[in-house]
C-alpha atoms as a PDB file:
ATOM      1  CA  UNK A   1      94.044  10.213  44.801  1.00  0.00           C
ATOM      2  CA  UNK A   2      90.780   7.551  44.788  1.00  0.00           C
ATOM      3  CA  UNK A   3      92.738   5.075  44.842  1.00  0.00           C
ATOM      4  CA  UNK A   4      95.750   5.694  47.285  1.00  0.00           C
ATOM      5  CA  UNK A   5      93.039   6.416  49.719  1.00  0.00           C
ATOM      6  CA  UNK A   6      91.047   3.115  48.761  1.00  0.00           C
ATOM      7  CA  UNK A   7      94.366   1.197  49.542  1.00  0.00           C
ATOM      8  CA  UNK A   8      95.342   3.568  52.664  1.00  0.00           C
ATOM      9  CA  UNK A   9      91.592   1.613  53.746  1.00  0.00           C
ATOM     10  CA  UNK A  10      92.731  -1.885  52.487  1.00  0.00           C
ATOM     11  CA  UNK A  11      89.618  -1.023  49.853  1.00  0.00           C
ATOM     12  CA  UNK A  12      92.196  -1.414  46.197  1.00  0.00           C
ATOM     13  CA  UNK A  13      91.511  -4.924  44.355  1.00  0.00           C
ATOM     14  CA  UNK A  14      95.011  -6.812  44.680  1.00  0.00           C
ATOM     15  CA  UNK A  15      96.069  -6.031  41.281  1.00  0.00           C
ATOM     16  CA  UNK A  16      95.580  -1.908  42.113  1.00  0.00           C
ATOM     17  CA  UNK A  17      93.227  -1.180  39.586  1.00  0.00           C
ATOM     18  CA  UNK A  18      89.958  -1.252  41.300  1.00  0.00           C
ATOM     19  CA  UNK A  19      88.093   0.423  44.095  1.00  0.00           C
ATOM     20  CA  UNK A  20      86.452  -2.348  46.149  1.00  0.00           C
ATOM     21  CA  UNK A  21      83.130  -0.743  47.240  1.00  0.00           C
ATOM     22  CA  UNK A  22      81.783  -1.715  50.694  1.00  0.00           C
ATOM     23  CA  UNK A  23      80.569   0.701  53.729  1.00  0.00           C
ATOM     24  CA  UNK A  24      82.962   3.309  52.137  1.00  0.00           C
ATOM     25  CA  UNK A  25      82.307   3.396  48.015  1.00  0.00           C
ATOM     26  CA  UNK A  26      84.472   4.722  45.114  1.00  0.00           C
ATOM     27  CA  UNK A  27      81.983   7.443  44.731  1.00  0.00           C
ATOM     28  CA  UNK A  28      81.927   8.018  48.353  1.00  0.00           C
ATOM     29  CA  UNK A  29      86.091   8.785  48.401  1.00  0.00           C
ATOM     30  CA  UNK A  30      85.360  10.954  45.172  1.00  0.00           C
ATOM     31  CA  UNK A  31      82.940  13.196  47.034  1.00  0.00           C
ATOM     32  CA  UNK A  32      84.703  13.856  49.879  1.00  0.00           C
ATOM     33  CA  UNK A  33      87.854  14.118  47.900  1.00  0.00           C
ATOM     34  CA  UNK A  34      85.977  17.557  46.696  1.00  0.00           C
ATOM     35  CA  UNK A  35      84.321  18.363  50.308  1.00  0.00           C
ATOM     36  CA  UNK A  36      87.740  18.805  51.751  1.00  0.00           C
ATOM     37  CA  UNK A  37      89.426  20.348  48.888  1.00  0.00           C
ATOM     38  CA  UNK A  38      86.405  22.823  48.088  1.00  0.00           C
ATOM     39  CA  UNK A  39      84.953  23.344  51.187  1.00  0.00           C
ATOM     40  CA  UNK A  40      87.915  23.135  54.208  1.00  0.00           C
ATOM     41  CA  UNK A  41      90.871  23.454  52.323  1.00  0.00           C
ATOM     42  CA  UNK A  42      90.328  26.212  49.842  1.00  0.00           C
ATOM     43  CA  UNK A  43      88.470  28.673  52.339  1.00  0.00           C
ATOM     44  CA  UNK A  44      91.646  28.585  54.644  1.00  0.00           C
ATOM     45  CA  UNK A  45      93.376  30.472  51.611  1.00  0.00           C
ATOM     46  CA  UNK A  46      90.369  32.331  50.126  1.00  0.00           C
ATOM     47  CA  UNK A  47      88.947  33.389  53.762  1.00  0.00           C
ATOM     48  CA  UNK A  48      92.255  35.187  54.910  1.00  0.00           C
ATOM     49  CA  UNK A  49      93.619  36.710  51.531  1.00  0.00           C
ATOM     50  CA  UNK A  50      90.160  37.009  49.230  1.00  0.00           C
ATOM     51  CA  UNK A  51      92.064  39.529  47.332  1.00  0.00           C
ATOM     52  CA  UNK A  52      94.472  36.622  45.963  1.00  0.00           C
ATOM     53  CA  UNK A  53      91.792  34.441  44.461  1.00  0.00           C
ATOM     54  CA  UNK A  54      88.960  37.468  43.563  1.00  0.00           C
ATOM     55  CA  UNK A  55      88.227  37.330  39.963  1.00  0.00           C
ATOM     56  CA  UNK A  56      86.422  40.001  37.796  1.00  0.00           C
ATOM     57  CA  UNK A  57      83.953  39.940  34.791  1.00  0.00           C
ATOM     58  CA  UNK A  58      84.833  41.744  31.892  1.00  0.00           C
ATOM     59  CA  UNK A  59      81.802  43.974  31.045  1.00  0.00           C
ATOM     60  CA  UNK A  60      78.904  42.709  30.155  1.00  0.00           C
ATOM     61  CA  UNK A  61      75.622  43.863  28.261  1.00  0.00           C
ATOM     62  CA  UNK A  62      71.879  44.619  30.364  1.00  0.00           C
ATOM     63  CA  UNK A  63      70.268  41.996  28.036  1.00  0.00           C
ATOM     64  CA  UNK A  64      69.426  38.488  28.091  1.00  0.00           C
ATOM     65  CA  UNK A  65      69.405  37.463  24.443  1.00  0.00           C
ATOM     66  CA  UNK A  66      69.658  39.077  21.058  1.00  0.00           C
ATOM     67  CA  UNK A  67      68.500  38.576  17.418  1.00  0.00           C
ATOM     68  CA  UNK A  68      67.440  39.620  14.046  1.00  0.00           C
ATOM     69  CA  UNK A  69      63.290  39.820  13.091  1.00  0.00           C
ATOM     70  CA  UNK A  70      62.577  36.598  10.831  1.00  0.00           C
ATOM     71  CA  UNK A  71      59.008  38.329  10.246  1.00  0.00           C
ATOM     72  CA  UNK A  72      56.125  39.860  12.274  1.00  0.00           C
ATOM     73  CA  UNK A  73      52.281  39.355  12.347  1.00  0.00           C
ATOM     74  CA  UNK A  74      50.308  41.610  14.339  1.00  0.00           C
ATOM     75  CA  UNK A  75      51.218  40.859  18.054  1.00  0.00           C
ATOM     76  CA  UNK A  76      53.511  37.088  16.561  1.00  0.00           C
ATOM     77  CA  UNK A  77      56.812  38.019  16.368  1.00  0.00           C
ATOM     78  CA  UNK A  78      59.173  35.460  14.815  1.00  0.00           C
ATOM     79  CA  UNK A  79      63.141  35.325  15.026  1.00  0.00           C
ATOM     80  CA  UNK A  80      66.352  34.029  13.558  1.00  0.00           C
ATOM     81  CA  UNK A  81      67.548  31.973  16.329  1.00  0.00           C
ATOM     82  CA  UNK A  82      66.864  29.913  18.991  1.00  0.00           C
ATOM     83  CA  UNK A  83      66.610  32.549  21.974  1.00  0.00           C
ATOM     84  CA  UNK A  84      63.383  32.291  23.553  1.00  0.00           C
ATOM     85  CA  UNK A  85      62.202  30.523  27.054  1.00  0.00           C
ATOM     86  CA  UNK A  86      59.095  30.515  29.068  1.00  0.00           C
ATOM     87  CA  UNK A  87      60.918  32.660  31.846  1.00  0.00           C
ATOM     88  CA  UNK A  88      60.802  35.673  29.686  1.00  0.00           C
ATOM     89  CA  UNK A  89      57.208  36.177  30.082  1.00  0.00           C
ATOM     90  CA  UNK A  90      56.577  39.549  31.106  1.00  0.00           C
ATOM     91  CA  UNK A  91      60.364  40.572  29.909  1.00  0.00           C
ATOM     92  CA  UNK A  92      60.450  44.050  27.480  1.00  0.00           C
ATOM     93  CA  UNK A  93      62.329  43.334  24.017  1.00  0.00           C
ATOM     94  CA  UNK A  94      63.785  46.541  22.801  1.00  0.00           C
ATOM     95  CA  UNK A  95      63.850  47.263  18.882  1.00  0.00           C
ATOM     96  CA  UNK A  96      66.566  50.351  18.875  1.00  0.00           C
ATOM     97  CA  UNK A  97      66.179  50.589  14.880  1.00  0.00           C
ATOM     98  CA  UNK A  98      62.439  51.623  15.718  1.00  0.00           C
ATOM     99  CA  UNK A  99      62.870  53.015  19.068  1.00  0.00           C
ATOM    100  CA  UNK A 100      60.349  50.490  20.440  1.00  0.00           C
ATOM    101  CA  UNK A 101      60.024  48.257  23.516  1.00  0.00           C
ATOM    102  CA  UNK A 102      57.098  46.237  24.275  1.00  0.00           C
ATOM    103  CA  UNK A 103      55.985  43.200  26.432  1.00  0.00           C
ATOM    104  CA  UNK A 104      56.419  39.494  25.955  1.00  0.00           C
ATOM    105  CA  UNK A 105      53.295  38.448  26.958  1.00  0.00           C
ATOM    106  CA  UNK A 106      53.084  34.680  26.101  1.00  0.00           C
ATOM    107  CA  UNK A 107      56.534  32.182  25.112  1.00  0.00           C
ATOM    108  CA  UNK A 108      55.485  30.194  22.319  1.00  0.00           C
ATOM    109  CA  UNK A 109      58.827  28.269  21.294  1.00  0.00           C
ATOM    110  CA  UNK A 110      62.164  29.064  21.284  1.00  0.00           C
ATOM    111  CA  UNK A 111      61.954  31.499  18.157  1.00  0.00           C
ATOM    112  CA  UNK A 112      58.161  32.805  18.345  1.00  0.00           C
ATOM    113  CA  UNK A 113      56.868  34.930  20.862  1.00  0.00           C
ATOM    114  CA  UNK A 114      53.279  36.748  21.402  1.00  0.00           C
ATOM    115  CA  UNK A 115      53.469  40.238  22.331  1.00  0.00           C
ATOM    116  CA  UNK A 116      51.048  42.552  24.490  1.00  0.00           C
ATOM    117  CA  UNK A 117      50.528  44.649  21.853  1.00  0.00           C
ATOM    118  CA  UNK A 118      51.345  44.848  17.702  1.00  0.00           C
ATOM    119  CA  UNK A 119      54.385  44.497  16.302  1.00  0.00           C
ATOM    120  CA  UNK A 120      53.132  45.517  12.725  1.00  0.00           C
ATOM    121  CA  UNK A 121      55.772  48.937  12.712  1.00  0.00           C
ATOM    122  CA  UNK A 122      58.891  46.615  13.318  1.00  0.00           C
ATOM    123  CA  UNK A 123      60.470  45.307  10.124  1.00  0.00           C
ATOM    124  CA  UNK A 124      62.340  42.199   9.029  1.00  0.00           C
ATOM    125  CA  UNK A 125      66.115  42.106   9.683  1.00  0.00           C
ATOM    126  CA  UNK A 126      65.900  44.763  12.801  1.00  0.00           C
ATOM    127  CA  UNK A 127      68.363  43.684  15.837  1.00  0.00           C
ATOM    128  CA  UNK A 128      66.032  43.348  18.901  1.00  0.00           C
ATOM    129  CA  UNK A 129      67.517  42.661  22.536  1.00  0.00           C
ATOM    130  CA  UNK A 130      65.738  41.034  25.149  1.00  0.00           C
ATOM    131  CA  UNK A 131      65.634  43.100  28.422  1.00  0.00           C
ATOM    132  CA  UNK A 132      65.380  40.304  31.282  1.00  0.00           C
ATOM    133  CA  UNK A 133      66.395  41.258  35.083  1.00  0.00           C
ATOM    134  CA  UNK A 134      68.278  37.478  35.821  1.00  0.00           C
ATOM    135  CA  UNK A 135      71.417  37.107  34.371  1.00  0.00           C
ATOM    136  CA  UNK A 136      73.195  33.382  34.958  1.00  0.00           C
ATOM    137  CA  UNK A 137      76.065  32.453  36.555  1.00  0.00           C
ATOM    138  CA  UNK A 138      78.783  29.604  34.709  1.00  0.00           C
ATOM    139  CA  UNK A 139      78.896  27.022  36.537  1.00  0.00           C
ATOM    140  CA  UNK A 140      76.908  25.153  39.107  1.00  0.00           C
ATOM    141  CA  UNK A 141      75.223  27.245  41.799  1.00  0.00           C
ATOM    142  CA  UNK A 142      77.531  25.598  44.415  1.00  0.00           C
ATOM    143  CA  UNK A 143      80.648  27.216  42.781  1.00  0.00           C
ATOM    144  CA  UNK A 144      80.335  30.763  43.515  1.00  0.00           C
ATOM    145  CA  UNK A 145      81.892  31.673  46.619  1.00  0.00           C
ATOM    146  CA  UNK A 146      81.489  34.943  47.555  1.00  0.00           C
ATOM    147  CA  UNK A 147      80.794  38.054  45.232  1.00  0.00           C
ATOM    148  CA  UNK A 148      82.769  41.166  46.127  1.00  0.00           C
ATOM    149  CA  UNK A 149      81.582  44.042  44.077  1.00  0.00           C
ATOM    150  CA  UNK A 150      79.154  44.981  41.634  1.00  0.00           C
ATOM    151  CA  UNK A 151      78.971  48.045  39.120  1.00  0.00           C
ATOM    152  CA  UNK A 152      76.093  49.117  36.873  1.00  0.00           C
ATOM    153  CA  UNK A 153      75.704  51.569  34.599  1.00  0.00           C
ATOM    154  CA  UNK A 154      72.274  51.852  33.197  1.00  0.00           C
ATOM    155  CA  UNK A 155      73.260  53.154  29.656  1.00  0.00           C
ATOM    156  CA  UNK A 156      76.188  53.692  27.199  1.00  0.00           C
ATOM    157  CA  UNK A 157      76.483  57.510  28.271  1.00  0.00           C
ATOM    158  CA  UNK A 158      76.998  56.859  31.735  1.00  0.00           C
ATOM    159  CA  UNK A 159      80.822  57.752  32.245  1.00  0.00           C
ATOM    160  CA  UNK A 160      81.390  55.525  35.808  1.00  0.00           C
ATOM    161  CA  UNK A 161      79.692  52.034  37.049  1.00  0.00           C
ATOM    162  CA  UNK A 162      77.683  52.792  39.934  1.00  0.00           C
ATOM    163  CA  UNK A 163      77.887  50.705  42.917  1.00  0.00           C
ATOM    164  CA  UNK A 164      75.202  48.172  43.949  1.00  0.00           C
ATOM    165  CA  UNK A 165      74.663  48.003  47.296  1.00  0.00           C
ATOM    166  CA  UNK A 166      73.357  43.974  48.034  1.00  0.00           C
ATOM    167  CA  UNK A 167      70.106  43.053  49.458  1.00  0.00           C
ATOM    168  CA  UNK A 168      67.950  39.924  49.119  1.00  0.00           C
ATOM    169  CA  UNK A 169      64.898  39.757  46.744  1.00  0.00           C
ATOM    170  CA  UNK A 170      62.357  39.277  49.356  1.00  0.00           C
ATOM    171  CA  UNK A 171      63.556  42.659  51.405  1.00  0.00           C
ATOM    172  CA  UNK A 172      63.605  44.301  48.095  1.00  0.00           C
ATOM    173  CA  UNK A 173      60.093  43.786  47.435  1.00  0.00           C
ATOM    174  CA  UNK A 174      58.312  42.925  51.379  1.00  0.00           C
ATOM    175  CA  UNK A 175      55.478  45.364  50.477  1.00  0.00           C
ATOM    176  CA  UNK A 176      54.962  44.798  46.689  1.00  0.00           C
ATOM    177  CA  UNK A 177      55.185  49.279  46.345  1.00  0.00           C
ATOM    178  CA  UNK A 178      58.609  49.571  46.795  1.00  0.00           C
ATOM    179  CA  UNK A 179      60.236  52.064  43.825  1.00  0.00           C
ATOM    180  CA  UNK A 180      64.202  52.346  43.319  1.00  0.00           C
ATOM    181  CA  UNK A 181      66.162  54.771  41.492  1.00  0.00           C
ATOM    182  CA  UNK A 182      69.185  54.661  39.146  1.00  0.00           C
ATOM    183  CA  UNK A 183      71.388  56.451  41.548  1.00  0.00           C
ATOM    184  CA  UNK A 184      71.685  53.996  44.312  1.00  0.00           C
ATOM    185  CA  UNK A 185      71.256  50.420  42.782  1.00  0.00           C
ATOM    186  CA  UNK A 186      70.692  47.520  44.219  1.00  0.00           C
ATOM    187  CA  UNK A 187      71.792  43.948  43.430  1.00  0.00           C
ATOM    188  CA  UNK A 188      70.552  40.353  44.557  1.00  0.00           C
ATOM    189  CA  UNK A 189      71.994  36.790  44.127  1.00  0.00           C
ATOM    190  CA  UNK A 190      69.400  34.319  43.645  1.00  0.00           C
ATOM    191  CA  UNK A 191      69.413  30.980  41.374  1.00  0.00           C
ATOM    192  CA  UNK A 192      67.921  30.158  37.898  1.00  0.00           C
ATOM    193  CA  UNK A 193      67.045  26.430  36.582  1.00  0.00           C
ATOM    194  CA  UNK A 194      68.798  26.284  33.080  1.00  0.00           C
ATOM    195  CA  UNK A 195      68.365  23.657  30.986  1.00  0.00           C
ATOM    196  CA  UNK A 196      67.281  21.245  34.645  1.00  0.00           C
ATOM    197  CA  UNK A 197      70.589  22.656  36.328  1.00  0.00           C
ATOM    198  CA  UNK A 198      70.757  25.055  38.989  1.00  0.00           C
ATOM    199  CA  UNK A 199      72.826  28.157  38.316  1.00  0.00           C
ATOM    200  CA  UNK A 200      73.739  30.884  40.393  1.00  0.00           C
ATOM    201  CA  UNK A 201      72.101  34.385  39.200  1.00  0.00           C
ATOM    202  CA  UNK A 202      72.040  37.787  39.624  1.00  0.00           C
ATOM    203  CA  UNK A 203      69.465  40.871  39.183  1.00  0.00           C
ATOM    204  CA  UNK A 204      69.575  44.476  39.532  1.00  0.00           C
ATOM    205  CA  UNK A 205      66.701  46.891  40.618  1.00  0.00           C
ATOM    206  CA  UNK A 206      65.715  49.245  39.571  1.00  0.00           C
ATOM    207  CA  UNK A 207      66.378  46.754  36.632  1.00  0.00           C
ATOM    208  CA  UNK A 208      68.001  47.934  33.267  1.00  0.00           C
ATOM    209  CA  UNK A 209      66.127  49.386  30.819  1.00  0.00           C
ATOM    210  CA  UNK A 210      68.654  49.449  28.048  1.00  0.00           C
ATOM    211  CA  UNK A 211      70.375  46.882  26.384  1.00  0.00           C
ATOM    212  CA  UNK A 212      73.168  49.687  25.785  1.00  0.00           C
ATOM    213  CA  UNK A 213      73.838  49.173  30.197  1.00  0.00           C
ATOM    214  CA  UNK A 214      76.782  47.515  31.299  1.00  0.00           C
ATOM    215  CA  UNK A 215      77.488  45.565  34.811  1.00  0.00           C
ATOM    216  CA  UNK A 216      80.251  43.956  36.100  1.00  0.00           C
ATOM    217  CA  UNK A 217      80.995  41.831  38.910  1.00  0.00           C
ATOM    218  CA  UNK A 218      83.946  41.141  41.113  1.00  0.00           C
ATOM    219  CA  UNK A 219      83.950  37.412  43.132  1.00  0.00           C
ATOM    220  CA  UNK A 220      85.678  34.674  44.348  1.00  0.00           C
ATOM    221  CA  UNK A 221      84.702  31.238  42.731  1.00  0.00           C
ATOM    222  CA  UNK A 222      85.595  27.637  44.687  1.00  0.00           C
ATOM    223  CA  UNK A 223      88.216  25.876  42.382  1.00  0.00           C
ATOM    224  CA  UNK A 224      86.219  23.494  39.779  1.00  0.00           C
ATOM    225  CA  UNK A 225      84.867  20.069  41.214  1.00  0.00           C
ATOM    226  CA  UNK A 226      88.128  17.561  40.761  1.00  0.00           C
ATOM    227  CA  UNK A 227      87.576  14.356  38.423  1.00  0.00           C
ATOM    228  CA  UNK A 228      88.972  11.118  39.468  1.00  0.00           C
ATOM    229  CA  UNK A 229      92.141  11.560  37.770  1.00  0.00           C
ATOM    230  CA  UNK A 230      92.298  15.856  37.723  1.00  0.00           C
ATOM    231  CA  UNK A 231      95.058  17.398  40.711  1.00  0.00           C
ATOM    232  CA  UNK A 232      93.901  20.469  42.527  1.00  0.00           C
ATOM    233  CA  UNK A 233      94.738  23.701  40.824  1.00  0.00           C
ATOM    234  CA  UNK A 234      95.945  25.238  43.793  1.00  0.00           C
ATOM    235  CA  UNK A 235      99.334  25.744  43.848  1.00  0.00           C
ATOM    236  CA  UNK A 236     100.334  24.500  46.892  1.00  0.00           C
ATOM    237  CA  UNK A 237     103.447  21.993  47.871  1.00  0.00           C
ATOM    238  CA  UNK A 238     102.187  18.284  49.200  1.00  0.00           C
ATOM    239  CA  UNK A 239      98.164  19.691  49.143  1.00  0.00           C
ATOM    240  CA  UNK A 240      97.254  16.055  46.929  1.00  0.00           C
ATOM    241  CA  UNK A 241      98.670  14.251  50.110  1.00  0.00           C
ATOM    242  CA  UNK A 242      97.111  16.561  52.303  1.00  0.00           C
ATOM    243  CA  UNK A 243      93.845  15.838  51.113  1.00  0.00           C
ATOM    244  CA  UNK A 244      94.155  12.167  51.247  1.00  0.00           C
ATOM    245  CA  UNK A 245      95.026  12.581  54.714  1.00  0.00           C
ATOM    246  CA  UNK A 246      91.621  14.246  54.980  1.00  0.00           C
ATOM    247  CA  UNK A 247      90.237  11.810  53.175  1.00  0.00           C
ATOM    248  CA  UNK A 248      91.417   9.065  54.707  1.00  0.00           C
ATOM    249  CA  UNK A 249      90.775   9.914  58.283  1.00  0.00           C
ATOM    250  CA  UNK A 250      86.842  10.365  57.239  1.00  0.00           C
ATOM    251  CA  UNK A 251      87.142   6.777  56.068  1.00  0.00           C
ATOM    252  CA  UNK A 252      88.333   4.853  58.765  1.00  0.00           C
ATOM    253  CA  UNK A 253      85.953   7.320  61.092  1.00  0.00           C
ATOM    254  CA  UNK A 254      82.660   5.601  58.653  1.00  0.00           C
ATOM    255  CA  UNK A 255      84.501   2.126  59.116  1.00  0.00           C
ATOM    256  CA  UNK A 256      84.825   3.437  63.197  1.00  0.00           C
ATOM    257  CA  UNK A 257      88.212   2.273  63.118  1.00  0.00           C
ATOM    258  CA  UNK A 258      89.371   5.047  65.254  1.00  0.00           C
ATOM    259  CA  UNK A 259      93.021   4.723  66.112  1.00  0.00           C
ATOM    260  CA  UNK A 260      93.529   4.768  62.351  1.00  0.00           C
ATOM    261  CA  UNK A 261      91.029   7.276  62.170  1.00  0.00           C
ATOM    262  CA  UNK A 262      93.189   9.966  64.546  1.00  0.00           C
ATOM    263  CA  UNK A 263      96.491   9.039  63.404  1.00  0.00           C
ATOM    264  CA  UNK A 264      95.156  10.291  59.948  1.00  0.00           C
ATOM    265  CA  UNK A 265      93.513  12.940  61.196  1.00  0.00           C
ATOM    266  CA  UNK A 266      96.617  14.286  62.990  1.00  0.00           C
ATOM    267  CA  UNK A 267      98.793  14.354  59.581  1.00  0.00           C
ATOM    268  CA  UNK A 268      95.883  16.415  58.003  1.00  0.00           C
ATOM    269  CA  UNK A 269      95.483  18.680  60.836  1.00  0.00           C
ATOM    270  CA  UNK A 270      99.075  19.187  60.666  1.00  0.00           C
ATOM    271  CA  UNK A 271      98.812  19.923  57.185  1.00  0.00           C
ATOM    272  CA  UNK A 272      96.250  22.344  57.475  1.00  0.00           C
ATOM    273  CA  UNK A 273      98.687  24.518  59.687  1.00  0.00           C
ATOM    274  CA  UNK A 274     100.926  24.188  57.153  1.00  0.00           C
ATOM    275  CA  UNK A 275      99.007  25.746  54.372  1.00  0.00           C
ATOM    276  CA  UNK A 276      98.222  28.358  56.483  1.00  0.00           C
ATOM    277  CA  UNK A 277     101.879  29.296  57.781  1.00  0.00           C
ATOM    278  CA  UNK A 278     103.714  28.621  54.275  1.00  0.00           C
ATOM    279  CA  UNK A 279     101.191  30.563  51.941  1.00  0.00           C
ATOM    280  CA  UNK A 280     103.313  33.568  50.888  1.00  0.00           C
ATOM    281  CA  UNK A 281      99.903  36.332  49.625  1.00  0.00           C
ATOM    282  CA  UNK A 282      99.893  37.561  46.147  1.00  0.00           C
ATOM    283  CA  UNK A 283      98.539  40.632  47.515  1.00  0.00           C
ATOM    284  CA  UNK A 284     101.291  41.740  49.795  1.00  0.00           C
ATOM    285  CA  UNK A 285     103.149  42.172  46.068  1.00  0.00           C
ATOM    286  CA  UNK A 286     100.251  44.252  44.589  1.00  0.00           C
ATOM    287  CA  UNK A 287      98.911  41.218  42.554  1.00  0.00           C
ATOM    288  CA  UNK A 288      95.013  41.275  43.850  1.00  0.00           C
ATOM    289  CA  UNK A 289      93.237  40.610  40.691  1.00  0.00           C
ATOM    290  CA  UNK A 290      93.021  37.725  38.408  1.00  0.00           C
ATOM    291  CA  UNK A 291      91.304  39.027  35.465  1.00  0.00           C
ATOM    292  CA  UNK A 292      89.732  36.195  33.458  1.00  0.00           C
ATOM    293  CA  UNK A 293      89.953  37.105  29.227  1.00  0.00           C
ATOM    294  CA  UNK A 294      86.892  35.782  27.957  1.00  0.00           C
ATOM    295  CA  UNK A 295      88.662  33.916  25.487  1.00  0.00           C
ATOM    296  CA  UNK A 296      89.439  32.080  28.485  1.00  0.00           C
ATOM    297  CA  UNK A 297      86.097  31.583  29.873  1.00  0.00           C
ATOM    298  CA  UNK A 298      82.825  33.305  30.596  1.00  0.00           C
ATOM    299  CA  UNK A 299      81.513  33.868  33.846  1.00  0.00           C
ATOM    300  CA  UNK A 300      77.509  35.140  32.487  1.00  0.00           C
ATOM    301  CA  UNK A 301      75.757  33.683  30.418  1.00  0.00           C
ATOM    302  CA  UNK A 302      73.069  34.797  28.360  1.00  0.00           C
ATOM    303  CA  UNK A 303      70.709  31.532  28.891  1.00  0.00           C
ATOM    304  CA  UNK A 304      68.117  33.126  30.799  1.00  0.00           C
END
């Protein structure tokens, strides 16, 4: 598509191979290539008929990481892998083959630890889970949408997730007393730096205090950020040429060549209608849920 809208603005080298950067560059088309596809097309869909494009986590386990005891001295505790960041300050790690949970106090490196108190009862090879409140989002923070639903249970003998009513961190906690209880939990979206990206999170309060809880989540995710060669996903007659259209028209509006500009414009408005009046809904034929496998892909990770 880069480059049929670099000739559409007499921008292609002669021999059609490259994108001749000037007041419109290559990287320019390939960002709002993904503005109009992401951000104006998609929503026209996703907007009217969420149910079509909602997607749902499998469940997934009330802890952040999990590993076996390498060895333990006093308050040091030591494991097998690599689990370990200086968020988890102040996070509980539970030790279920003792019955234990106590306090990271101070990250050392990404397999040592102190703790707030001695570890001297736990033994070498116990399975310990680390019970943090922020779990990640795949995926850049942009990506998620809109998030549906959310259902907690707290432990493994709860028989039905319980549904979390939203709220925002700050309201959650205005006057630093605020207490919650297991019956009527609430969730917030917030974001978490992983590895210098910024990823989309979630946490629960009252938070879980077993890494035998479950959660789920159902959402609706914007389609993945298109590559210079990719096609949209979306499966939807003539939408490449659509968003050239798009595309276009925003390109001879920079160059402020405006009759070009609205004849463009026209053939992408007029496409617009038309994604709107031919879309025949998945959900009018009971089909509301896509339901990921996690073979497929996962939409938490356990990075934080």
């Amino acid at each position: 598509m880069q480059k049929r809208i670099a000739q559409n603005l007499n921008q292609l080298s002669s021999d059609g191979s490259t994108v001749i950067d000037g007041r419109v560059t290559g990287d320019d088309i390939n960002n709002k290539i993904n503005d109009v596809y992401r951000e104006e097309l998609f929503p026209l869909l996703s907007d009217k008929y969420p149910k079509d494009f909602e997607q749902e986590t499998y469940p997934q386990a009330t802890y952040t990481a999990t590993s076996t005891i390498a060895s333990v001295d006093d308050t040091t505790l030591t494991v097998d892998d690599a689990i370990f960041n200086n968020s988890m300050e102040g996070f509980e790690i539970e030790n279920p083959d003792e019955d234990s949970k106590i306090k990271i106090a101070t990250y050392t490196s990404t397999t040592e630890v102190e703790m707030d108190s001695s570890v001297d009862d736990w033994n070498v090879g116990d399975t310990i889970y680390v019970l943090g409140n922020i779990f990640t989002f795949g995926g850049d923070t942009a990506d998620l949408k809109e998030v549906i639903k959310v259902g907690l249970k707290y432990n493994s003998g709860d028989t039905y997730f319980k549904t979390c009513q939203r709220s925002n961190r700050e309201r959650l906690f205005a006057y630093g007393s605020e207490t919650y209880n297991e019956i009527n939990p609430y969730f917030f979206l917030t974001s978490q730096d992983v590895n210098s990206r910024s990823r989309s999170a979630i946490g629960f309060e009252p938070k879980p205090s077993s890494y035998q809880g479950q959660f789920f989540v159902r959402y609706v995710e914007r389609p993945s950020a298109l590559g210079e060669t990719d096609e949209p996903i979306l499966n939807i007659p003539g939408i490449s040429q659509i968003i050239i259209e798009g595309v276009t028209a925003w390109g001879f509006a920079v160059l402020e060549k405006w009759k070009s500009e609205a004849i463009h414009l026209a053939k992408y408005e007029r496409g617009k209608a038309a994604i709107k009046n031919n879309y025949k809904p998945k959900s009018r034929s009971g089909a509301t849920i896509m339901k990921l496998p996690s073979s497929y892909r996962r939409l938490i990770s356990r990075e934080v």
